[in-house]
Protein backbone atom coordinates (compact mmCIF):
# COMPACT_ATOMS: atom_id res chain seq x y z
CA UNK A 1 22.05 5.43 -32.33
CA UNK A 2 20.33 7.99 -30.15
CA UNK A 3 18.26 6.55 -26.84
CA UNK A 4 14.82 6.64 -28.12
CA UNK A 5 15.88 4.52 -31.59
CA UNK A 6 16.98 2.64 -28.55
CA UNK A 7 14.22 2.32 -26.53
CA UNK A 8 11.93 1.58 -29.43
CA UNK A 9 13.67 -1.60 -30.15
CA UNK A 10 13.19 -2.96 -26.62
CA UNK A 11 9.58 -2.08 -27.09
CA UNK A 12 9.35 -4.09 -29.91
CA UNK A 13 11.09 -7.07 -28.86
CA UNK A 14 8.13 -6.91 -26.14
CA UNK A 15 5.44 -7.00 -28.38
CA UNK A 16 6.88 -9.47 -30.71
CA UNK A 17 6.50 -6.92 -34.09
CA UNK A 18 9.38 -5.05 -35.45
CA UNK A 19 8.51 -1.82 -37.20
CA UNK A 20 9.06 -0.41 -40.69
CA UNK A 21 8.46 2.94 -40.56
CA UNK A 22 9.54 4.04 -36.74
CA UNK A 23 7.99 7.39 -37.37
CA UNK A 24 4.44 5.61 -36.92
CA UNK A 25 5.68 3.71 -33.92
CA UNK A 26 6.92 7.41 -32.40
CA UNK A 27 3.66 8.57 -33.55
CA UNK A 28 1.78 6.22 -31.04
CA UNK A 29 4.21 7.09 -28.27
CA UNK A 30 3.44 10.64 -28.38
CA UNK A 31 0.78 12.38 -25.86
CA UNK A 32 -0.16 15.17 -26.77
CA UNK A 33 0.86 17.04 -23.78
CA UNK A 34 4.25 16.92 -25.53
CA UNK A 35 3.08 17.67 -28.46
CA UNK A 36 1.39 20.95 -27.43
CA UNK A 37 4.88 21.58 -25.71
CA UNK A 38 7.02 21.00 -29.07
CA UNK A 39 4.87 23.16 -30.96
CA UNK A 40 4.88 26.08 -28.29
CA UNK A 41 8.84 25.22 -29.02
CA UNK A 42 8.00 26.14 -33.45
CA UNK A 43 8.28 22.03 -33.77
CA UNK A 44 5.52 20.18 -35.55
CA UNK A 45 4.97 16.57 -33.51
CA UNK A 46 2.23 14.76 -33.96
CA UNK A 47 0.24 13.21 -30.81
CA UNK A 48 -1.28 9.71 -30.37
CA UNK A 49 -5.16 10.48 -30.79
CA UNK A 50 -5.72 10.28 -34.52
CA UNK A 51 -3.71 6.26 -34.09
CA UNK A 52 -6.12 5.87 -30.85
CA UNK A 53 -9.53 6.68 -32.40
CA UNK A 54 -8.25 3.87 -34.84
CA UNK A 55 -6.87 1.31 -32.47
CA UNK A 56 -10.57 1.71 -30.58
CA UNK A 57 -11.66 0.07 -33.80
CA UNK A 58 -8.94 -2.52 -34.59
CA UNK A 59 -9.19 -3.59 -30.65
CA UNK A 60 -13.13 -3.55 -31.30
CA UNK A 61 -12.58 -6.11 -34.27
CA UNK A 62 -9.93 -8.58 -32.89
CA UNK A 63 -12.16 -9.15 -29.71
CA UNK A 64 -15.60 -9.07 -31.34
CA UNK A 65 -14.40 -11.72 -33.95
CA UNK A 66 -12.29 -13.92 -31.48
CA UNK A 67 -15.75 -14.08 -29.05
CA UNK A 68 -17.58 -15.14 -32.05
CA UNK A 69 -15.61 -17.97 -32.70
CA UNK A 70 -14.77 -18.94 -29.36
CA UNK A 71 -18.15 -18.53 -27.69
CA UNK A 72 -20.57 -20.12 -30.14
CA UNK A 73 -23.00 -20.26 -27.06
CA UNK A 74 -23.41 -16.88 -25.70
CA UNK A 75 -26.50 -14.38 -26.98
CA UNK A 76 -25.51 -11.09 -28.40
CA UNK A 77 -26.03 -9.23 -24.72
CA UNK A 78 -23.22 -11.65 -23.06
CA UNK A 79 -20.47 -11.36 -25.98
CA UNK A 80 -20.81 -7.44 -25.36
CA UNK A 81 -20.64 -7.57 -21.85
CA UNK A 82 -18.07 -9.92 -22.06
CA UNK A 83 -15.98 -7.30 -24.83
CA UNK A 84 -16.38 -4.50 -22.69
CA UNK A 85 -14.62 -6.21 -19.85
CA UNK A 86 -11.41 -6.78 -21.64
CA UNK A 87 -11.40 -3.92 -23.60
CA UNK A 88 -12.04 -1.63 -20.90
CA UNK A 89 -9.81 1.55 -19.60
CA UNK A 90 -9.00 -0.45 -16.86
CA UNK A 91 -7.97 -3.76 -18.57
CA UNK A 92 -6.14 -1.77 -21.61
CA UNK A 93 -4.05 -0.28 -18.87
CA UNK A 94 -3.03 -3.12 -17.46
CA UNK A 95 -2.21 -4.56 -20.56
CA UNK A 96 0.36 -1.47 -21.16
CA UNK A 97 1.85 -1.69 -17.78
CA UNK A 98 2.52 -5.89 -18.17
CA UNK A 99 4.82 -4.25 -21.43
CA UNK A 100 6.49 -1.47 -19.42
CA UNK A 101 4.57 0.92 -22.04
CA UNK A 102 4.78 3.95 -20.01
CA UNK A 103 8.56 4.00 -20.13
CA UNK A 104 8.33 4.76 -23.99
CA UNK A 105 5.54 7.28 -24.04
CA UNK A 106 6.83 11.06 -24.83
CA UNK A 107 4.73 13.37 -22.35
CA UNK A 108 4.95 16.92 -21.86
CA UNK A 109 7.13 17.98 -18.66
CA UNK A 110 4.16 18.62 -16.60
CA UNK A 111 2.45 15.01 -17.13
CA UNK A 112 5.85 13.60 -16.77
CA UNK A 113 6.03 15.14 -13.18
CA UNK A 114 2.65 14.25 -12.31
CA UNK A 115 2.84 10.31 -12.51
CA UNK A 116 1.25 10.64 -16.06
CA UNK A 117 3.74 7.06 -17.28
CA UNK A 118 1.24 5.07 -15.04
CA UNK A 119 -2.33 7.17 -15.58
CA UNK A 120 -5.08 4.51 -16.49
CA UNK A 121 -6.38 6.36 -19.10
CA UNK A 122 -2.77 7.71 -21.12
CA UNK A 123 -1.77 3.89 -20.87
CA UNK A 124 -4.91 2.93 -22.56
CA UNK A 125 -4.99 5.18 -25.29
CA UNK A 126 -1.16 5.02 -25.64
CA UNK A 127 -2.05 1.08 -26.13
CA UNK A 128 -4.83 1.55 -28.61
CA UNK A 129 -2.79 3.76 -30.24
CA UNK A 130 0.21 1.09 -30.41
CA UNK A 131 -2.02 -1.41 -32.09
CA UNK A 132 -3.14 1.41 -34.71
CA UNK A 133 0.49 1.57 -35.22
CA UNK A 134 0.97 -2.36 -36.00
CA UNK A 135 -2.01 -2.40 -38.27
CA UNK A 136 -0.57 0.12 -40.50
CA UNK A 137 2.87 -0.78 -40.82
CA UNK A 138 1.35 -4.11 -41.46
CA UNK A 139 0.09 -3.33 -44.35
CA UNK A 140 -3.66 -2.56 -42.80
CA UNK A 141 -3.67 -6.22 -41.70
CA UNK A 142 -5.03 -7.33 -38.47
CA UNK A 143 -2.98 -10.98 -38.15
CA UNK A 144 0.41 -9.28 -36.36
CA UNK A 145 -1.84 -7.01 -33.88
CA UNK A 146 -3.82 -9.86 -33.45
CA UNK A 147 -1.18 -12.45 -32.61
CA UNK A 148 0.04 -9.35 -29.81
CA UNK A 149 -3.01 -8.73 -28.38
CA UNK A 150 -4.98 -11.75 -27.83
CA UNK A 151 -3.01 -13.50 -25.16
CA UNK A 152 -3.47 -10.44 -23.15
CA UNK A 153 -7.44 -10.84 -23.96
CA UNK A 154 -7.62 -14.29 -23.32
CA UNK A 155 -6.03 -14.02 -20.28
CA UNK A 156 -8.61 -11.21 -18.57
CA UNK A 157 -11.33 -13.58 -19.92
CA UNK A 158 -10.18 -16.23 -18.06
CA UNK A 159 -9.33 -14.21 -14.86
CA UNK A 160 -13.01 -12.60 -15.01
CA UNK A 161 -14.20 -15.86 -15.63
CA UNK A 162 -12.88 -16.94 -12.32
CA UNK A 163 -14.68 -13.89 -10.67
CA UNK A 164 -17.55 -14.57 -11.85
CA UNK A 165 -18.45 -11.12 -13.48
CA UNK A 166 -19.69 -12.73 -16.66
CA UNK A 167 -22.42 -14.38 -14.62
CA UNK A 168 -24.57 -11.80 -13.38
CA UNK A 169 -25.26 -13.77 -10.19
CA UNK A 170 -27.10 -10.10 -8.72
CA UNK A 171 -30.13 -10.43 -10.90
CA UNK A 172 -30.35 -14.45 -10.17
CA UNK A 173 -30.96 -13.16 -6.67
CA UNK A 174 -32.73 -10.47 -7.23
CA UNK A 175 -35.32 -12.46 -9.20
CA UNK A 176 -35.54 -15.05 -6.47
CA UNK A 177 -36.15 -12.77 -3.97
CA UNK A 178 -38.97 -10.95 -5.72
CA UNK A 179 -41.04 -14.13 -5.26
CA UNK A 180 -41.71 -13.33 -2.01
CA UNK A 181 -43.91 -9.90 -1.91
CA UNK A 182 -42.13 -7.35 0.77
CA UNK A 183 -38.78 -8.88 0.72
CA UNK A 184 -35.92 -5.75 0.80
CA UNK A 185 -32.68 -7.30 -0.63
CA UNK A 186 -29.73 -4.12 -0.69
CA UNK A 187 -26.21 -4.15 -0.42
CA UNK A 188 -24.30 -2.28 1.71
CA UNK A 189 -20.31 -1.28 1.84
CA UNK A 190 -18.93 -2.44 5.27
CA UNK A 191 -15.29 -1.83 4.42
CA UNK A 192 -13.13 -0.45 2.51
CA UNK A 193 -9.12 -0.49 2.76
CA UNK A 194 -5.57 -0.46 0.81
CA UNK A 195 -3.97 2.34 -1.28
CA UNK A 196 -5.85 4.50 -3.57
CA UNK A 197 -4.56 2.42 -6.97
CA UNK A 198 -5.29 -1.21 -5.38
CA UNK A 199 -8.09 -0.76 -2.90
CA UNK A 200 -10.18 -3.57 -1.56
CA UNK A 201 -14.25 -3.38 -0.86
CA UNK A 202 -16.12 -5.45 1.26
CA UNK A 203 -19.58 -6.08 0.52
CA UNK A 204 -22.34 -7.68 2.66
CA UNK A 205 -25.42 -8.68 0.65
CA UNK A 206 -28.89 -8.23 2.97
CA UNK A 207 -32.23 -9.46 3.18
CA UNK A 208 -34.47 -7.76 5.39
CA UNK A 209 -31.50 -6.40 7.35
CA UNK A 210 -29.80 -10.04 7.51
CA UNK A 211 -26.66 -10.99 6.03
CA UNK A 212 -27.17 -13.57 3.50
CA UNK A 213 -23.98 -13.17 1.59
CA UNK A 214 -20.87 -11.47 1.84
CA UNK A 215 -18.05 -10.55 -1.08
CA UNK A 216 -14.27 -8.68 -1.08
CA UNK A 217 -13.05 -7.85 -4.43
CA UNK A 218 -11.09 -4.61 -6.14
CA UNK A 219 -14.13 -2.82 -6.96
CA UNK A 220 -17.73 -2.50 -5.60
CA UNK A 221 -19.46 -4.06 -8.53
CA UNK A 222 -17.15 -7.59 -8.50
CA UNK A 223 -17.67 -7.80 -4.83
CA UNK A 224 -21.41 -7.31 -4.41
CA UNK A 225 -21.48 -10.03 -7.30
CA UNK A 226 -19.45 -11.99 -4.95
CA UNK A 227 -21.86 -11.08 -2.09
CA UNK A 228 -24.66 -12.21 -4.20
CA UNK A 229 -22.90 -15.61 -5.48
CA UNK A 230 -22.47 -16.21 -1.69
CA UNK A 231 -26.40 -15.70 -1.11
CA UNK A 232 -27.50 -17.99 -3.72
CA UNK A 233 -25.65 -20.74 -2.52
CA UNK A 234 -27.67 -20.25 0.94
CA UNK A 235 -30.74 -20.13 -1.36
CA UNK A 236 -29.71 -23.51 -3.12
CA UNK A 237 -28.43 -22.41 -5.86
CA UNK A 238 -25.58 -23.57 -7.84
């Protein structure tokens, strides 16, 4: 048994589905950075978009159904907002890095040198790909990629939920604030620190130049929400 037959059996036992046809599975593991390298070699290896452009789909499906069902009291507007949270670049690769995805994908020497096993955006599609992968050896059936992926969706739901992002707590303010003609809410960027892949903003919401609110989170967005959750509890709001 040669490493990679190897590997793909860890990978499995990760994810809870064991594979039929490995080729597929090898298929979804395969950027096509080394795939433009075996072919400059005369070998014919297929790359991981065709399995990604599906898994966008399959992903789209799992979550849009499971927010149906589970949030019988949100308006079209918040169930998409809410999808494209957890199905985001960002929350896909996280996802692949929690299954140590990046060890198994096959990348060309010069993405292989340049960090390429923890990009964002390979780790997503290399994910999307992987649950292409499932649904076809499954037999085009959405129960085994399902039972994978949702505790990883669940999860970010419930982790966002705690941030508050669902609530779009900068329009509450914004529309309180508009009440009173000549008001000049903005929010401004006092800080910013930590490493390049885990950096921390700090946000200060203002109202005519005062600090009404203030918010620290991993990206601007979540903490000027933060900032603004802050304010409306100095406004009276819950």
């Amino acid at each position: 048994m040669n490493s990679s037959e190897k590997d793909s059996r860890f990978l499995e036992e990760r994810i809870g589905y064991t594979f039929n046809n490995k080729e597929i599975l090898g298929e979804a593991l395969t950027h096509s950075s080394f795939s433009n390298e075996s072919k400059s070699k005369g070998a014919k290896v297929e790359c991981n978009e065709r399995l990604e452009f599906l898994g966008d789909s399959v992903l789209s499906i799992i979550v849009s159904s499971y927010l149906f069902e589970h949030y019988k009291n949100k308006q079209e507007g918040d169930l998409t907002k809410i999808r494209a949270s957890v199905v985001c670049e960002k929350a896909l690769s996280k996802f692949a890095l929690d299954i140590g995805l990046g060890e198994y994908i096959r990348l060309g020497h010069g993405e292989a040198m340049n960090n390429g096993r923890r990009r964002a955006s390979i780790l997503a599609d290399a994910f999307e790909a992987l649950l292409a992968a499932v649904y076809l050896d499954s037999g085009e059936s959405f129960e085994p990629v399902a039972a994978f992926l949702l505790p990883f969706i669940t999860d970010e739901i419930d982790e966002i939920k705690r941030s508050g992002v669902f609530v779009d707590y900068k329009t509450t303010l914004q529309q309180i604030v508009q009440q009173v003609e000549g008001e000049k809410l903005e929010y401004v960027l006092i800080k910013e620190s930590g490493p390049d892949h885990k950096k921390i903003f700090e946000v200060e919401a203002r109202l005519n130049s005062n600090v009404i609110g203030h918010g620290s989170a991993g990206s601007k967005r979540e903490a000027e929400q933060l900032a603004a959750k802050e304010a409306l509890v100095l406004f009276g709001e819950n």
